[in-house]
C-alpha atoms as a PDB file:
ATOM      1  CA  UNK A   1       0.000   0.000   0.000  1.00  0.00           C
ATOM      2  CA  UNK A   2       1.382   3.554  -1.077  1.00  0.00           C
ATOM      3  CA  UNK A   3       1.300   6.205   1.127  1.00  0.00           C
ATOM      4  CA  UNK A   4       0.639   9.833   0.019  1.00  0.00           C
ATOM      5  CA  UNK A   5       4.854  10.755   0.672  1.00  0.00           C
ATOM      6  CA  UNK A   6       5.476   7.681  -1.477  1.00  0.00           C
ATOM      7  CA  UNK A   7       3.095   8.653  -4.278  1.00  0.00           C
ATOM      8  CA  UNK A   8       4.176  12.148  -4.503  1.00  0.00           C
ATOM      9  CA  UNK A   9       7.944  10.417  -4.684  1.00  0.00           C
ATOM     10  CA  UNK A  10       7.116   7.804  -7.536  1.00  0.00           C
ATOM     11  CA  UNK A  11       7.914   9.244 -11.199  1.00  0.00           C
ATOM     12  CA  UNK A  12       4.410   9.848 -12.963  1.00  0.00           C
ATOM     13  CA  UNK A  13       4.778   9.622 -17.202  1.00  0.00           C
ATOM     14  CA  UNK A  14       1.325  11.780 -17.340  1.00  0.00           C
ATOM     15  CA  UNK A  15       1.566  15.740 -18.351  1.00  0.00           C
ATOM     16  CA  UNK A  16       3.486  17.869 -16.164  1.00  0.00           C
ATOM     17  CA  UNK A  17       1.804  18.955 -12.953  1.00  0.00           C
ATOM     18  CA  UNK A  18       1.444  22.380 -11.264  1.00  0.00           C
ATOM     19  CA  UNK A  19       0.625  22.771  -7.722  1.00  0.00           C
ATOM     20  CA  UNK A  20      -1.488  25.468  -6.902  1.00  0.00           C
ATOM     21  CA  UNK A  21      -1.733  24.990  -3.176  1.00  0.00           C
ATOM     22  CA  UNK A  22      -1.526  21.663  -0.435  1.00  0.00           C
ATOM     23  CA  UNK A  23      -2.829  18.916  -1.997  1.00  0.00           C
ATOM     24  CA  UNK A  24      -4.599  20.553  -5.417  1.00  0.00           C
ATOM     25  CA  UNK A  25      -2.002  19.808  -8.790  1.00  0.00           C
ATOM     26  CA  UNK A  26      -3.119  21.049 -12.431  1.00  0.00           C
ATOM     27  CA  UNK A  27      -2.044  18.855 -15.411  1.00  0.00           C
ATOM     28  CA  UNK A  28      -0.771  20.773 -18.313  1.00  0.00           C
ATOM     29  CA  UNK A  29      -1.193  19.060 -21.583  1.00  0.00           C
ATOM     30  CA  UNK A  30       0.972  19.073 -24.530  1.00  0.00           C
ATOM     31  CA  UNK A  31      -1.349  22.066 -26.220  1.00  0.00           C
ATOM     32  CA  UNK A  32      -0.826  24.155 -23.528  1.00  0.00           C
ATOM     33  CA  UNK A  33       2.650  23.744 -23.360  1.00  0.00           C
ATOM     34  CA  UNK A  34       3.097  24.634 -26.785  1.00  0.00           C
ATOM     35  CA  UNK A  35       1.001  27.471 -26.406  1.00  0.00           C
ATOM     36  CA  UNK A  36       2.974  28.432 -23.748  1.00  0.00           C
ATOM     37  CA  UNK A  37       5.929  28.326 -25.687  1.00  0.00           C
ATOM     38  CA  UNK A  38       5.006  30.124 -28.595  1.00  0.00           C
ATOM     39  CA  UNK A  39       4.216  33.144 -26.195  1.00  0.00           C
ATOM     40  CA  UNK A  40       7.662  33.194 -25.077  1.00  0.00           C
ATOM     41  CA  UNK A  41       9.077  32.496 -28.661  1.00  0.00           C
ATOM     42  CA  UNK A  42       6.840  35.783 -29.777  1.00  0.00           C
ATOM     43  CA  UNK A  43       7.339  38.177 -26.895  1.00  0.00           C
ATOM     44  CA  UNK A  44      10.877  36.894 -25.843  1.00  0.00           C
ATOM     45  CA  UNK A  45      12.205  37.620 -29.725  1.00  0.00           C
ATOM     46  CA  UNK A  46      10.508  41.375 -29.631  1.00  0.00           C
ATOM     47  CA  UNK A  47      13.913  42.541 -28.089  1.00  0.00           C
ATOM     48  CA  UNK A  48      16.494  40.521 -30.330  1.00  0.00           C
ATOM     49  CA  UNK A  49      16.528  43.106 -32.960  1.00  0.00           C
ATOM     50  CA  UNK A  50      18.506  45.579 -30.217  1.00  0.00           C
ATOM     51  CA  UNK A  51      20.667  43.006 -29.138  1.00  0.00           C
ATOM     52  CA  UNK A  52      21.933  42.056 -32.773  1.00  0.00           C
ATOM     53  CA  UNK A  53      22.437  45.712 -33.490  1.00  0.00           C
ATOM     54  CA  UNK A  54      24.519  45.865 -30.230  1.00  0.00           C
ATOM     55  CA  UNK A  55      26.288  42.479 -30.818  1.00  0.00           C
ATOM     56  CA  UNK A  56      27.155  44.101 -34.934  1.00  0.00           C
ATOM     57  CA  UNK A  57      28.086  47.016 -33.000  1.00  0.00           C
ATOM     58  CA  UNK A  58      30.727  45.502 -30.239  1.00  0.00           C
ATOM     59  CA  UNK A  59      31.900  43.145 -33.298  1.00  0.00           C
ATOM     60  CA  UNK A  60      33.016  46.569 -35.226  1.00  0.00           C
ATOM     61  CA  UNK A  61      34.667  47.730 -32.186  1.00  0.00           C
ATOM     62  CA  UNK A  62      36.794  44.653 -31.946  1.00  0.00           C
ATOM     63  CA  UNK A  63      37.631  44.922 -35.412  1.00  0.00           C
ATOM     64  CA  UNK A  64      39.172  48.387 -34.571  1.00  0.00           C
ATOM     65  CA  UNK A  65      40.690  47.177 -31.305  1.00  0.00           C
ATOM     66  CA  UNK A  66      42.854  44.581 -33.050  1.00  0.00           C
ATOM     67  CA  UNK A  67      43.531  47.162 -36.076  1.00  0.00           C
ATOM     68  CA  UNK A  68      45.160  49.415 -33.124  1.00  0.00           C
ATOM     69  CA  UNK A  69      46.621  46.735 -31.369  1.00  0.00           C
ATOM     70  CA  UNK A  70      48.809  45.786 -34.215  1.00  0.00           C
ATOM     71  CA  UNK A  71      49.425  49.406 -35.348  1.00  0.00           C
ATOM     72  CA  UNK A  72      50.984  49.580 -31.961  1.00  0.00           C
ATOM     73  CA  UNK A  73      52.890  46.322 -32.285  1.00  0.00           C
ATOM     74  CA  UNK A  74      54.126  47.925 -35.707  1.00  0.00           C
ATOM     75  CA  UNK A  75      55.330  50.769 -34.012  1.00  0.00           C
ATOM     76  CA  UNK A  76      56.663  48.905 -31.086  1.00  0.00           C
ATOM     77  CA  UNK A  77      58.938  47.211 -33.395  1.00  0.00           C
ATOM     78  CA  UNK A  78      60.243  49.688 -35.031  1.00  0.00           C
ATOM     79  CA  UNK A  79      61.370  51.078 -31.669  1.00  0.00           C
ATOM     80  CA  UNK A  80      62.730  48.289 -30.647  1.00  0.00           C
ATOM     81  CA  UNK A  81      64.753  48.078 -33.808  1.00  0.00           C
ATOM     82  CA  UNK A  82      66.394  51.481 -33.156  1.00  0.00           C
ATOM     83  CA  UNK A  83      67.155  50.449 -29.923  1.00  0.00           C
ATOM     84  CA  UNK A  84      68.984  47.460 -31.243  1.00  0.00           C
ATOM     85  CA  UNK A  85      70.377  49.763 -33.801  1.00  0.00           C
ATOM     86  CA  UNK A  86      71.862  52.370 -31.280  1.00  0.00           C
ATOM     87  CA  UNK A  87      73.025  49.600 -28.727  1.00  0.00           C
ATOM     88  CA  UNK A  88      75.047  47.759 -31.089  1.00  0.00           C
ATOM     89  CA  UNK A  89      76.877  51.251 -32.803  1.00  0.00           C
ATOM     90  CA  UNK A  90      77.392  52.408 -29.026  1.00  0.00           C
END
């Protein structure tokens, strides 16, 4: 004989179950999960326009981080290559 702790503990295959308060559960069926999930697909992708402007816009200021990054490296070089220059004529 099961007892109502062991029943809550055994794994149920039916629709998931909500609990609105001790003792009362709602099963949600497959339609209303999909429902469910196309009003998050809808409302949730309202926003994604902004973020894939922002995400274009940090890509293009990577692009010019690296561009000055290696400008500097360029530079860096050539400063290390009149140092080498002066240290060996010294």
């Amino acid at each position: 004989m099961q007892t109502e702790s062991d029943a809550d503990q055994t794994p149920d295959n039916s629709s998931p179950k909500v609990r609105l308060a001790e003792g009362q559960e709602v099963s949600l069926g497959c339609g209303t999960l999909i429902l469910i999930a196309l009003i998050v697909l809808i409302f949730g992708r309202s926003k994604t326009g902004d973020l894939e402007k922002e995400i274009q816009g940090l890509r293009s200021e990577v692009v010019e981080l690296r561009k000055a990054i290696e400008m500097q490296a360029e530079q860096l070089q050539g400063i290390q290559k009149k140092l080498n220059a002066t240290t060996v004529g010294e």
